[in-house]
C-alpha atoms as a PDB file:
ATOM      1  CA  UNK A   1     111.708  79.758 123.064  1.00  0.00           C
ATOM      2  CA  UNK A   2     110.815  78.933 119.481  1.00  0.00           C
ATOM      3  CA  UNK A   3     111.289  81.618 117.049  1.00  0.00           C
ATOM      4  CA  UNK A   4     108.257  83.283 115.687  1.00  0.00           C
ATOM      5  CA  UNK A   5     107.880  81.577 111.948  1.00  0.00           C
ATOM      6  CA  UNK A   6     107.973  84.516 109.203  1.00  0.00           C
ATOM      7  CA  UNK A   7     104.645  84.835 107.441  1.00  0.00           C
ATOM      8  CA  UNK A   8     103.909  83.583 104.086  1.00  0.00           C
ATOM      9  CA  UNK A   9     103.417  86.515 100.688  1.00  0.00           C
ATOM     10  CA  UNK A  10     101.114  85.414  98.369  1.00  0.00           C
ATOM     11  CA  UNK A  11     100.203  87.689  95.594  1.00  0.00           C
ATOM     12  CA  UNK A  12      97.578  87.703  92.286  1.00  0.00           C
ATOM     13  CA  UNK A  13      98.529  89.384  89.112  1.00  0.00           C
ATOM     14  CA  UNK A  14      96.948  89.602  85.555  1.00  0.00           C
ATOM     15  CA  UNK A  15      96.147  91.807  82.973  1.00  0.00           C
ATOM     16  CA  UNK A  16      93.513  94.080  83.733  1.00  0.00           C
ATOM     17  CA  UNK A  17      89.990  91.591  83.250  1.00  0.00           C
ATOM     18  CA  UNK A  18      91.135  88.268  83.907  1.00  0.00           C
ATOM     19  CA  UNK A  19      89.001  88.263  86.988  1.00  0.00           C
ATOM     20  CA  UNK A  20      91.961  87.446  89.468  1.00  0.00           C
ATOM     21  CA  UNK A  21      90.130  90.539  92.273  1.00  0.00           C
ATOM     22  CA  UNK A  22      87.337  88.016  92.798  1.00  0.00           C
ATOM     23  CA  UNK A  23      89.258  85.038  94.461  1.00  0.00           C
ATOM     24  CA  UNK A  24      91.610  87.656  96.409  1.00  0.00           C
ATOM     25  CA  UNK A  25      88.837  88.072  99.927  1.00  0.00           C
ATOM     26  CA  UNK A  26      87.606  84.710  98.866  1.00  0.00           C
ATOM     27  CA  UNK A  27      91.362  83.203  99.466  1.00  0.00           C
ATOM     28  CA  UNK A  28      91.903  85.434 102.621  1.00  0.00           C
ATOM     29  CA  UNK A  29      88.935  84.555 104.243  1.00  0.00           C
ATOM     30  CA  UNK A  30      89.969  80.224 102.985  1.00  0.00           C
ATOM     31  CA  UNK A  31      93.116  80.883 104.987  1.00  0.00           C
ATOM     32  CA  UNK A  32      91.226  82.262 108.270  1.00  0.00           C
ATOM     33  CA  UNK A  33      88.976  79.469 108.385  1.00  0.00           C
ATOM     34  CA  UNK A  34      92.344  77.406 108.388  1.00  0.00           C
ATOM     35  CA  UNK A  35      93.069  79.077 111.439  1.00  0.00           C
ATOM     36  CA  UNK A  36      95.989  81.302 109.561  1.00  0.00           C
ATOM     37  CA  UNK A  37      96.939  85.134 110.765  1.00  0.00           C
ATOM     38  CA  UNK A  38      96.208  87.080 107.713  1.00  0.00           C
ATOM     39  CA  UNK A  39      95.621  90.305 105.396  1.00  0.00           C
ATOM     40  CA  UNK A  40      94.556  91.714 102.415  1.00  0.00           C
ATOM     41  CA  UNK A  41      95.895  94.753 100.450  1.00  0.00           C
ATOM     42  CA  UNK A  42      96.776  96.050  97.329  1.00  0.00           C
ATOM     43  CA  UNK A  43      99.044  97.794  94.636  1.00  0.00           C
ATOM     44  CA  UNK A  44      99.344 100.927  94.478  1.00  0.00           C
ATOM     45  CA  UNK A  45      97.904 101.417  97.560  1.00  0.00           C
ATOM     46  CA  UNK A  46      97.650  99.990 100.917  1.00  0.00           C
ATOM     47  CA  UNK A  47      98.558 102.600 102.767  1.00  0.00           C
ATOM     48  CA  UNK A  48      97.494 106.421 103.199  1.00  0.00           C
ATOM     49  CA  UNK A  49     100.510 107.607 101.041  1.00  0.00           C
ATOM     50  CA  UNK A  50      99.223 104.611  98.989  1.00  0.00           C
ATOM     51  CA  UNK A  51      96.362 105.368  98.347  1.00  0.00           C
ATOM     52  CA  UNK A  52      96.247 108.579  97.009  1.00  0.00           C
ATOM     53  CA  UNK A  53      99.314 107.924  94.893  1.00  0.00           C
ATOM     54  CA  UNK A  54      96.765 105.083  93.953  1.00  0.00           C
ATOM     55  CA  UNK A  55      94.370 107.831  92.599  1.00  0.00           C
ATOM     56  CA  UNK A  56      97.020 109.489  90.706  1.00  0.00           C
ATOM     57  CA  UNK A  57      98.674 106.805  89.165  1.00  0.00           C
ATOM     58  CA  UNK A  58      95.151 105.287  87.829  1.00  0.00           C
ATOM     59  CA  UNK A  59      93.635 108.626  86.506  1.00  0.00           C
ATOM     60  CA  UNK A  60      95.796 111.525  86.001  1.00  0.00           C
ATOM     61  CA  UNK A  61      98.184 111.439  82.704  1.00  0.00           C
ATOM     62  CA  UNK A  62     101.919 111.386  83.308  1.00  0.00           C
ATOM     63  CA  UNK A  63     105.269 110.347  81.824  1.00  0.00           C
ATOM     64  CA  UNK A  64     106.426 106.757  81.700  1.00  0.00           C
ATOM     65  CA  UNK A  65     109.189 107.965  84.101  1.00  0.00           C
ATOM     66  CA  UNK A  66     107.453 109.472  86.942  1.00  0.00           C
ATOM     67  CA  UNK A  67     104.657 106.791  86.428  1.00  0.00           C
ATOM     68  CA  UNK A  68     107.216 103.961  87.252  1.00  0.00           C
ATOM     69  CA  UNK A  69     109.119 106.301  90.079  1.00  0.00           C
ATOM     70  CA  UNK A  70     105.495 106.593  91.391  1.00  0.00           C
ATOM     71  CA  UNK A  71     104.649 103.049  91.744  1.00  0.00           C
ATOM     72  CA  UNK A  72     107.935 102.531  93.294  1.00  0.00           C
ATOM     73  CA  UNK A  73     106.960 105.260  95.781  1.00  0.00           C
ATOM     74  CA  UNK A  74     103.786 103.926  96.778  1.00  0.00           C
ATOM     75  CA  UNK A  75     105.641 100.502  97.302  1.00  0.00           C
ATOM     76  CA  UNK A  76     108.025 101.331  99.683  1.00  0.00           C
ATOM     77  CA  UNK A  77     105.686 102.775 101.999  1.00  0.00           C
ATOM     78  CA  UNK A  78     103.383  99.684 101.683  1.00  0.00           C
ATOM     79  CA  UNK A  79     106.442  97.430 102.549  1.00  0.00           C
ATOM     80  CA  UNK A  80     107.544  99.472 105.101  1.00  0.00           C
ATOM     81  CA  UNK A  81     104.343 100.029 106.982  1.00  0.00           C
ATOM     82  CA  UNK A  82     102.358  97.120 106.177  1.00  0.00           C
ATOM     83  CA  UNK A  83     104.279  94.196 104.250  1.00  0.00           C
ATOM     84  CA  UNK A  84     107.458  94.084 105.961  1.00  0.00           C
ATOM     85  CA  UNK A  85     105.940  94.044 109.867  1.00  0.00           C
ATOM     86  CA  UNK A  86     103.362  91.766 109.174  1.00  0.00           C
ATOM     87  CA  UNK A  87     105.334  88.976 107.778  1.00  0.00           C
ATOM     88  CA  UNK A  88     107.961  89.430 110.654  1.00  0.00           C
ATOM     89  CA  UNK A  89     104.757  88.853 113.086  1.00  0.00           C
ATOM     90  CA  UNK A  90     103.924  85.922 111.262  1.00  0.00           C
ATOM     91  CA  UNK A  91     100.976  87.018 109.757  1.00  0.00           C
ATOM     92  CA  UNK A  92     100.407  86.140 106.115  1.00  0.00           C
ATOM     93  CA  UNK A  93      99.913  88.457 103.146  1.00  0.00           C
ATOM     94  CA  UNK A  94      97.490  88.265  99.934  1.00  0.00           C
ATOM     95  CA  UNK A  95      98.368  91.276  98.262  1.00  0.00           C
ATOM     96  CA  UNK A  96      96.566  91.750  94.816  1.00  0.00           C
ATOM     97  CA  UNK A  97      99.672  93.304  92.557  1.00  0.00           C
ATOM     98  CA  UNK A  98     103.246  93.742  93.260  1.00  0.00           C
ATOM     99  CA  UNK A  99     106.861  94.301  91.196  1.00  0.00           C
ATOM    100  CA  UNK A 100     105.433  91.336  88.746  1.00  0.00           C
ATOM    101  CA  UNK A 101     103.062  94.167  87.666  1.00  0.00           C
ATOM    102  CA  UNK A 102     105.050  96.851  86.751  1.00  0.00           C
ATOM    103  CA  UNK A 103     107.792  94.458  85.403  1.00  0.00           C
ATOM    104  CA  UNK A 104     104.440  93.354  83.414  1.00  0.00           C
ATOM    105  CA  UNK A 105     102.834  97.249  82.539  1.00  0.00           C
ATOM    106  CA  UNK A 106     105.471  99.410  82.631  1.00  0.00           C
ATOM    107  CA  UNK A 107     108.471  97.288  81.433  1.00  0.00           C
ATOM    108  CA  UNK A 108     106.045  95.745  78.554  1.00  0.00           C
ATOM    109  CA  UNK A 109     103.129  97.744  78.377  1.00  0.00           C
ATOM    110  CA  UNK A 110     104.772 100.867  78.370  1.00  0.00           C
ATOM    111  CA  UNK A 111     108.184  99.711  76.389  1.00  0.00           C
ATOM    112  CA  UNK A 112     110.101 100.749  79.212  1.00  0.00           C
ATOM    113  CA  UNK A 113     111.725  97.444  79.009  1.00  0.00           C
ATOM    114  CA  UNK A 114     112.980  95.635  82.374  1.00  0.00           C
ATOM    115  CA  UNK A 115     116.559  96.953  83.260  1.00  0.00           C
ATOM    116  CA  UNK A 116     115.191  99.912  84.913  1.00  0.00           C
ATOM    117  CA  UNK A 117     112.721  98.406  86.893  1.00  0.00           C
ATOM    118  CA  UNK A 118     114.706  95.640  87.704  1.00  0.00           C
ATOM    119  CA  UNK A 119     117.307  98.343  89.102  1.00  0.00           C
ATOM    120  CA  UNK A 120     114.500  99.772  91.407  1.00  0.00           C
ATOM    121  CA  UNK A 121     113.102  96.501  92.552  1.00  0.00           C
ATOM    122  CA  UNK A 122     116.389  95.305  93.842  1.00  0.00           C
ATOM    123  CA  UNK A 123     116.874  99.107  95.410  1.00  0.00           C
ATOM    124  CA  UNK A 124     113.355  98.663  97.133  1.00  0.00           C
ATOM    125  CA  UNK A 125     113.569  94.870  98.265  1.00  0.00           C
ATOM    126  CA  UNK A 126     116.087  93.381  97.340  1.00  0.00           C
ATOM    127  CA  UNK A 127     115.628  90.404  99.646  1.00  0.00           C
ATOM    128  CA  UNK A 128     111.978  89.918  99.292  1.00  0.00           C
ATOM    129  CA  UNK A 129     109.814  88.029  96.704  1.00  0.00           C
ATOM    130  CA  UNK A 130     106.214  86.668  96.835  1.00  0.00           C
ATOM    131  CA  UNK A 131     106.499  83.194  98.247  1.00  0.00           C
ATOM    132  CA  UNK A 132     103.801  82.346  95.592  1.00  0.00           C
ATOM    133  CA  UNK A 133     101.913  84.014  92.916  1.00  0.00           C
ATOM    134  CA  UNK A 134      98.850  83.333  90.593  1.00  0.00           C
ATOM    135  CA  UNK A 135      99.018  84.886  87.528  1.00  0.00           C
ATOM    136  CA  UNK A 136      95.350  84.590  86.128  1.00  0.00           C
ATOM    137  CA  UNK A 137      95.666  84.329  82.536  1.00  0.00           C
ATOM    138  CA  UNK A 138      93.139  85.061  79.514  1.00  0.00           C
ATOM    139  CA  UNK A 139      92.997  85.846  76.063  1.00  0.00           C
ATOM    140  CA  UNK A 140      92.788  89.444  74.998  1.00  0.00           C
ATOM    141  CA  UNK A 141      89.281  89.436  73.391  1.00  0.00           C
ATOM    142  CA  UNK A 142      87.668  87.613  76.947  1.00  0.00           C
ATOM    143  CA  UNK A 143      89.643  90.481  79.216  1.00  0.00           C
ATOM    144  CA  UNK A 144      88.158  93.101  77.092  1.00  0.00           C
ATOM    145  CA  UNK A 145      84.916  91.843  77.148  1.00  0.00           C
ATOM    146  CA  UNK A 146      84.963  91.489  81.073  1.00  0.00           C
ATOM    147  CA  UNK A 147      86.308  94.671  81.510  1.00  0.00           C
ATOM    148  CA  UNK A 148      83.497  96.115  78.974  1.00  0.00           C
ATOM    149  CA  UNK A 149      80.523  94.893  81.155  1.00  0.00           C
ATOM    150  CA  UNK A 150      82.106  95.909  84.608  1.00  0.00           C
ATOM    151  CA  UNK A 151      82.829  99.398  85.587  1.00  0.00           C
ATOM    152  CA  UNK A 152      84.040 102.690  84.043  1.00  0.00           C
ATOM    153  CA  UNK A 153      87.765 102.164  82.802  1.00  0.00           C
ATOM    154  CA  UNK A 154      90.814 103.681  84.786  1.00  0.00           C
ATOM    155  CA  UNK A 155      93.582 105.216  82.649  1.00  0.00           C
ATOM    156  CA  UNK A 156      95.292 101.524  81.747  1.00  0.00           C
ATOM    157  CA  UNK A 157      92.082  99.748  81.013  1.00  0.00           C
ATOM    158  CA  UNK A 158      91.669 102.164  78.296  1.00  0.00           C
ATOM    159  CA  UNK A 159      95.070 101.260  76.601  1.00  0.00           C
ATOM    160  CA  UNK A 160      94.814 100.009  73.147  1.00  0.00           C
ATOM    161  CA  UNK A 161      95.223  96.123  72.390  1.00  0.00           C
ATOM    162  CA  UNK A 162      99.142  96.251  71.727  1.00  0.00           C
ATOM    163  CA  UNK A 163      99.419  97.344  75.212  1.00  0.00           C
ATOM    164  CA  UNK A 164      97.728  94.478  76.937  1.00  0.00           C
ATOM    165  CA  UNK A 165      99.494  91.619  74.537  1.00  0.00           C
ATOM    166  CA  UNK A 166     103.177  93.064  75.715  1.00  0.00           C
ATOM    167  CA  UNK A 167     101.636  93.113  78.963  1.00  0.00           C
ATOM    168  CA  UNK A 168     100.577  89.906  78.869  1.00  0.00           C
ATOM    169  CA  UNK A 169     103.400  88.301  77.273  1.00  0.00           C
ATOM    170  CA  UNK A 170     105.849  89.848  80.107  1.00  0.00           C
ATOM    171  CA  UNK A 171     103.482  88.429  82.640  1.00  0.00           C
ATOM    172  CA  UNK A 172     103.986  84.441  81.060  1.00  0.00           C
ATOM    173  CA  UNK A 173     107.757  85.170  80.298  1.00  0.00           C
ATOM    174  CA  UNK A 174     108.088  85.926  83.974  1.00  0.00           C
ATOM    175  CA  UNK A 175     105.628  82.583  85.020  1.00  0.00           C
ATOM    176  CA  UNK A 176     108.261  80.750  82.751  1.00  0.00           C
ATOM    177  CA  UNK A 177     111.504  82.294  84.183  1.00  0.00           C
ATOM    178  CA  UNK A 178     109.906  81.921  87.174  1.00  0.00           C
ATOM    179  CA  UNK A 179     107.956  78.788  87.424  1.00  0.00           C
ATOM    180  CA  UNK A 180     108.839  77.507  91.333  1.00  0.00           C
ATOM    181  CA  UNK A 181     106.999  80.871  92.417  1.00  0.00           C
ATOM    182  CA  UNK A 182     104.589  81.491  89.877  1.00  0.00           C
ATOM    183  CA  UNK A 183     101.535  79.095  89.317  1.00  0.00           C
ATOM    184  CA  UNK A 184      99.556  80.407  86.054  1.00  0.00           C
ATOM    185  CA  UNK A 185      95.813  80.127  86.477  1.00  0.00           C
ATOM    186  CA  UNK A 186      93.379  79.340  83.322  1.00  0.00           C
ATOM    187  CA  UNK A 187      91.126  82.141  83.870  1.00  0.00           C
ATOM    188  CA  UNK A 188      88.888  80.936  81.291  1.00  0.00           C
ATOM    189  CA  UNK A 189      87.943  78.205  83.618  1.00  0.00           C
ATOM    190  CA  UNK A 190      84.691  78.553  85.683  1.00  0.00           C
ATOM    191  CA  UNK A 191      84.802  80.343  89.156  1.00  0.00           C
ATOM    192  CA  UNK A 192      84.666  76.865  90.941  1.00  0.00           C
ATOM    193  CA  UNK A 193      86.679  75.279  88.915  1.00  0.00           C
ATOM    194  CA  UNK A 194      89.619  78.145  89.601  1.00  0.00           C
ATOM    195  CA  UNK A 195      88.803  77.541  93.336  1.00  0.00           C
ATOM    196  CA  UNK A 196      89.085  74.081  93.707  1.00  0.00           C
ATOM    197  CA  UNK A 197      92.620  74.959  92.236  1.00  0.00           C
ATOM    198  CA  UNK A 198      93.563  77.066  94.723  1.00  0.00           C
ATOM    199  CA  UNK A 199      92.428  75.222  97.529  1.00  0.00           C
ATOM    200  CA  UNK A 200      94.815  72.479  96.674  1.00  0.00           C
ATOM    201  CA  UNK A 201      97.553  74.979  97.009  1.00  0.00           C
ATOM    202  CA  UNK A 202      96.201  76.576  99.575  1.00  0.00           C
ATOM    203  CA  UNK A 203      96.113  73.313 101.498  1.00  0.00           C
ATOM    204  CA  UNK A 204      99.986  72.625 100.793  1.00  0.00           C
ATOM    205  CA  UNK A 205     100.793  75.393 101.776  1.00  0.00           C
ATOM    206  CA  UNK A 206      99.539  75.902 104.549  1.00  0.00           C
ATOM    207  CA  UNK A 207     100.648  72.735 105.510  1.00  0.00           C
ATOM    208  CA  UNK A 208     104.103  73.083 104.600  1.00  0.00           C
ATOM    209  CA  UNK A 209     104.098  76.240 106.688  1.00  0.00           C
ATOM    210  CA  UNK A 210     103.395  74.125 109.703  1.00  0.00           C
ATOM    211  CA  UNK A 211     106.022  71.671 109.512  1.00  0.00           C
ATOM    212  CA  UNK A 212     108.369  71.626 111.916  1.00  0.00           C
END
């Protein structure tokens, strides 16, 4: 008997307003019509724990400490009960944030810079990285705008400008260090154009994944 083939991560990341939450159910539902076992979640969140450490996290003021600590939190009990299992089923994840985003928030954002978090991540999972991730990239001034027209702003869309440029520039040092996971989406481009994109990839990879 054949063993079971581990599932593939795929994760989205961006600044707050680049637009990357509206190709997250789009790519799901690309990879069930390919006839791929797969789910969608999200950080912080995913879970029950998750969840409400979600609320917290996006609305209630805290120290850059327990903020980070927090995040952490939520994560474990998202790859614990809901990462981890699937992929060892074979199922596929699109999760819409992971560690790229607090690297990216907290470590630039916030100043905490990336030693600490970079402790934590290899505490939490040490052995696991997104198999791929699009980082949807835009200029400050088209972000803001987005964000301006959409919904009431949590806690971090609020933050002043500075905050989003370190955020941003973490983000593309990352994509750089980084390049055989990342693949850095023009966000400026139009919603087909973005999609056409990612159903290339989506194609290889799901191809690759079926290679013997």
């Amino acid at each position: 008997m054949s063993q079971l083939k581990r599932g593939l991560f795929l994760t989205f990341e961006g600044v707050d307003g680049a637009g990357k939450s509206t190709h997250v159910g789009w790519t799901v539902e690309q990879l069930k019509s390919r006839g791929v076992n797969v789910i969608s979640t999200r950080e912080p969140g995913g879970t029950a724990v998750g969840e409400k450490l979600r609320e917290l996290l996006l609305h209630e003021s805290m120290g850059l400490e327990c903020e980070t600590l927090l995040m952490f939190a939520a994560r474990v009990q998202h790859l614990r009960e809901i990462i981890e299992p699937a992929l060892e089923a074979g199922t596929w994840v699109v999760c819409d944030r992971f560690t790229d985003a607090t690297f990216a928030y907290q470590g630039g954002g916030r100043e905490m810079g990336l030693s600490r978090i970079a402790e934590l991540e290899q505490w939490v999972h040490p052995h696991l990285q997104p198999d791929r991730t699009w980082l949807f990239d835009v200029p400050l001034e088209i972000a803001r705008e987005r964000l301006d027209r959409t919904r009431e702003k949590d806690r971090f869309e609020r933050e002043a400008d500075a905050f989003f440029l370190r955020t941003r520039a973490v983000y593309l040092a990352r994509a750089a260090q980084q390049a055989q996971r990342f693949s850095v989406v023009d966000a400026t481009a139009s919603i087909q154009e973005i999609r056409q994109s990612l159903t290339q990839q989506l194609d290889a990879l799901v191809a690759q994944s079926r290679q013997v």
